[in-house]
Protein backbone atom coordinates (compact mmCIF):
# COMPACT_ATOMS: atom_id res chain seq x y z
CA UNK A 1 -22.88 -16.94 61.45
CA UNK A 2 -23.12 -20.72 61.62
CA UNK A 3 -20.06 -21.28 59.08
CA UNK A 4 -17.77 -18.62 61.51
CA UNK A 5 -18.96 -20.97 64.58
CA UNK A 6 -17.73 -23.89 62.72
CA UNK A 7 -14.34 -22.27 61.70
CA UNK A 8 -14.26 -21.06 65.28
CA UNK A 9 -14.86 -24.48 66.92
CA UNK A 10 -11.80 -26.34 64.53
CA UNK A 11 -9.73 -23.04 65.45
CA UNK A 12 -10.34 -24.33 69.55
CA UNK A 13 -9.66 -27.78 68.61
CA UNK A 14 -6.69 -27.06 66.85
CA UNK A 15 -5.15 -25.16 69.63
CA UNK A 16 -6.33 -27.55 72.37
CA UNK A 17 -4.45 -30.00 70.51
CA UNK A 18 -1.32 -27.75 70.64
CA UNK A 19 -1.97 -27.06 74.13
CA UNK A 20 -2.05 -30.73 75.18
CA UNK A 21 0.79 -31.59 72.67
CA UNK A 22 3.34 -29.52 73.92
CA UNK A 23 2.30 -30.25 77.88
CA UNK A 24 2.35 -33.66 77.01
CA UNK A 25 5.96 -33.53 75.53
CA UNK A 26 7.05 -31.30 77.90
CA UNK A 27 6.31 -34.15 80.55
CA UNK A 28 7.30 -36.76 78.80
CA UNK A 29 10.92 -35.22 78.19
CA UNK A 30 11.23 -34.13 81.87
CA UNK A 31 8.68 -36.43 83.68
CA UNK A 32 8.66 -39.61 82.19
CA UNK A 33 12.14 -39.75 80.61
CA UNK A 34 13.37 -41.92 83.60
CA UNK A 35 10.90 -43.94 84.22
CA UNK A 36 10.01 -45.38 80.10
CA UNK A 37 12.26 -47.20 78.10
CA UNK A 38 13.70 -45.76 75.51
CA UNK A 39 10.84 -47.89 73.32
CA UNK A 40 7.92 -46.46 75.43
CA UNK A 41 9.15 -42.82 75.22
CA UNK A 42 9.74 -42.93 71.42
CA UNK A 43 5.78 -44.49 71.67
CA UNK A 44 4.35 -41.75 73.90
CA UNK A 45 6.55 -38.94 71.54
CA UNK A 46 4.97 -40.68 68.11
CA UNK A 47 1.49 -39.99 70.07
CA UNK A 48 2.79 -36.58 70.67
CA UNK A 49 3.76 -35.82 67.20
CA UNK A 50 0.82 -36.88 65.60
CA UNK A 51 -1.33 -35.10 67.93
CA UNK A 52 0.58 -31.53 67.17
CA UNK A 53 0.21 -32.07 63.18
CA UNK A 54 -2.86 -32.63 63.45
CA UNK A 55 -3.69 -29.58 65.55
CA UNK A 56 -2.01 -27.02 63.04
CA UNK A 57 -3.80 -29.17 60.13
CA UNK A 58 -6.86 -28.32 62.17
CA UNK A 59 -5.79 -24.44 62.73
CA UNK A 60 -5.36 -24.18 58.52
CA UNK A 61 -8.76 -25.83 58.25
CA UNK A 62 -10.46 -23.31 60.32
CA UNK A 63 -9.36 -20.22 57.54
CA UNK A 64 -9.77 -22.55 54.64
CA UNK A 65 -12.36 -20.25 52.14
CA UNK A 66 -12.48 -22.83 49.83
CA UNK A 67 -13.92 -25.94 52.28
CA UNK A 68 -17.70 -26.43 51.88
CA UNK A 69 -18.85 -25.66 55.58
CA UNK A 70 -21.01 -28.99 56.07
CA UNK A 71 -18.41 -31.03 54.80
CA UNK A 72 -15.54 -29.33 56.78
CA UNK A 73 -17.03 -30.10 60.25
CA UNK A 74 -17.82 -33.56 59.35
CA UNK A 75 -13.95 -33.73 58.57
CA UNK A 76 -12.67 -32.26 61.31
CA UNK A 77 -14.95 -34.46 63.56
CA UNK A 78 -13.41 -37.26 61.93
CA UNK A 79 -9.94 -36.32 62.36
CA UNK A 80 -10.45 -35.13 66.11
CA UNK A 81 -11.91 -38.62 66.95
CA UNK A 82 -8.91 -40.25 64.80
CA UNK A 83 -6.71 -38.14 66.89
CA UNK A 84 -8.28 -38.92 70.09
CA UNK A 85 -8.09 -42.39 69.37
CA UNK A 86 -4.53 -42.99 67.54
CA UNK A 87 -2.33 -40.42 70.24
CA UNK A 88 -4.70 -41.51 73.21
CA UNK A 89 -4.43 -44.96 72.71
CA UNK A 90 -0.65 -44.41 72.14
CA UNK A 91 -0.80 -42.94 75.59
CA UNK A 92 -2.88 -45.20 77.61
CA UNK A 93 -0.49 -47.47 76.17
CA UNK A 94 2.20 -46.56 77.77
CA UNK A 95 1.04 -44.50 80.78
CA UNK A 96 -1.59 -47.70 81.95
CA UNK A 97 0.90 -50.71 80.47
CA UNK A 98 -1.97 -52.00 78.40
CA UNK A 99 -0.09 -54.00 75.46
CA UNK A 100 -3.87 -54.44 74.51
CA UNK A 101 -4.78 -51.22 73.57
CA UNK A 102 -2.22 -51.11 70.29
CA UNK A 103 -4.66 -52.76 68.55
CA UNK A 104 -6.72 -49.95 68.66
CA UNK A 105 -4.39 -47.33 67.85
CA UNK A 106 -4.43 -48.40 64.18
CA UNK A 107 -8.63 -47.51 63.81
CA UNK A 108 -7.57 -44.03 64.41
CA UNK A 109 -5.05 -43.88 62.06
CA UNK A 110 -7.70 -45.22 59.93
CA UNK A 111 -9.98 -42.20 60.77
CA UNK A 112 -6.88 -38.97 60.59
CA UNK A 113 -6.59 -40.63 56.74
CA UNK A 114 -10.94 -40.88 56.39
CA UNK A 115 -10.71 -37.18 57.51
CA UNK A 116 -7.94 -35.84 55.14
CA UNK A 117 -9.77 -37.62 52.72
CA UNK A 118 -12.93 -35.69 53.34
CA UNK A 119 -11.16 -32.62 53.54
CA UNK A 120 -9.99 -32.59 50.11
CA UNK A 121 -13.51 -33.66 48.99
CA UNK A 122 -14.67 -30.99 51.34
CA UNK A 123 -13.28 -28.53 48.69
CA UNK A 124 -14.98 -30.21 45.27
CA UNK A 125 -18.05 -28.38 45.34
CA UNK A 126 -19.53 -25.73 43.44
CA UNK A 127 -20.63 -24.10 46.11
CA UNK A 128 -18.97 -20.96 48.60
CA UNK A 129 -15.77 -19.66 47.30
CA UNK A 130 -13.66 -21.59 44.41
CA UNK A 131 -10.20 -20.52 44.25
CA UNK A 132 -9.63 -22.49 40.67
């Protein structure tokens, strides 16, 4: 029960990532086109693109049979926060024209690669299922 909760909470992430990816593209192409430069926009879509990998790398983690269950959600955490920071920053950025908050943007980068990094440790264990 408790591993199908945590495939079913990455699953939620994953597709509120999605969700907010493609509404958040959607306005930036139609909403925001005339009002960024052409510099801002290509910011806001870099936040945009990140954000949507990252939700259908969190969609394959949440059917992943090989991913040690305690190790998976601290992953996923990881890469949700480096998500929230790297793409959120990117769009405070430009939405709030704070030059200051690009220095933050790089911590969650840091984080996406500390989660995908965890992930693949995520599946050395000899426990659950090994797929060898």
């Amino acid at each position: 029960m408790v591993q199908m909760d945590v495939h079913k909470q990455i699953f939620r992430t994953g597709c509120l990532f999605l969700l907010t990816g493609i509404l958040l593209g959607a306005f930036a192409a139609h909403g925001l086109k005339a009002m960024l430069s052409d510099h801002h926009l290509s910011v806001f879509q870099t936040a945009v693109t990140y954000q949507m990998y990252h939700g259908l790398g969190l969609l394959a983690l949440s059917v992943c049979p090989f991913c040690e269950p305690s190790r998976l959600t601290l992953a996923s955490r990881i890469l949700t926060l480096g998500v929230l920071v790297f793409s959120g920053s990117l769009y405070a950025l430009v939405l709030l024209k704070i030059p200051m908050l690009g220095m933050v943007t790089p911590f969650g980068g840091i984080l996406m690669i500390l989660g995908w990094a965890l992930v693949l440790w995520s599946t050395n264990t000899k426990t659950g299922t090994n797929l060898e």
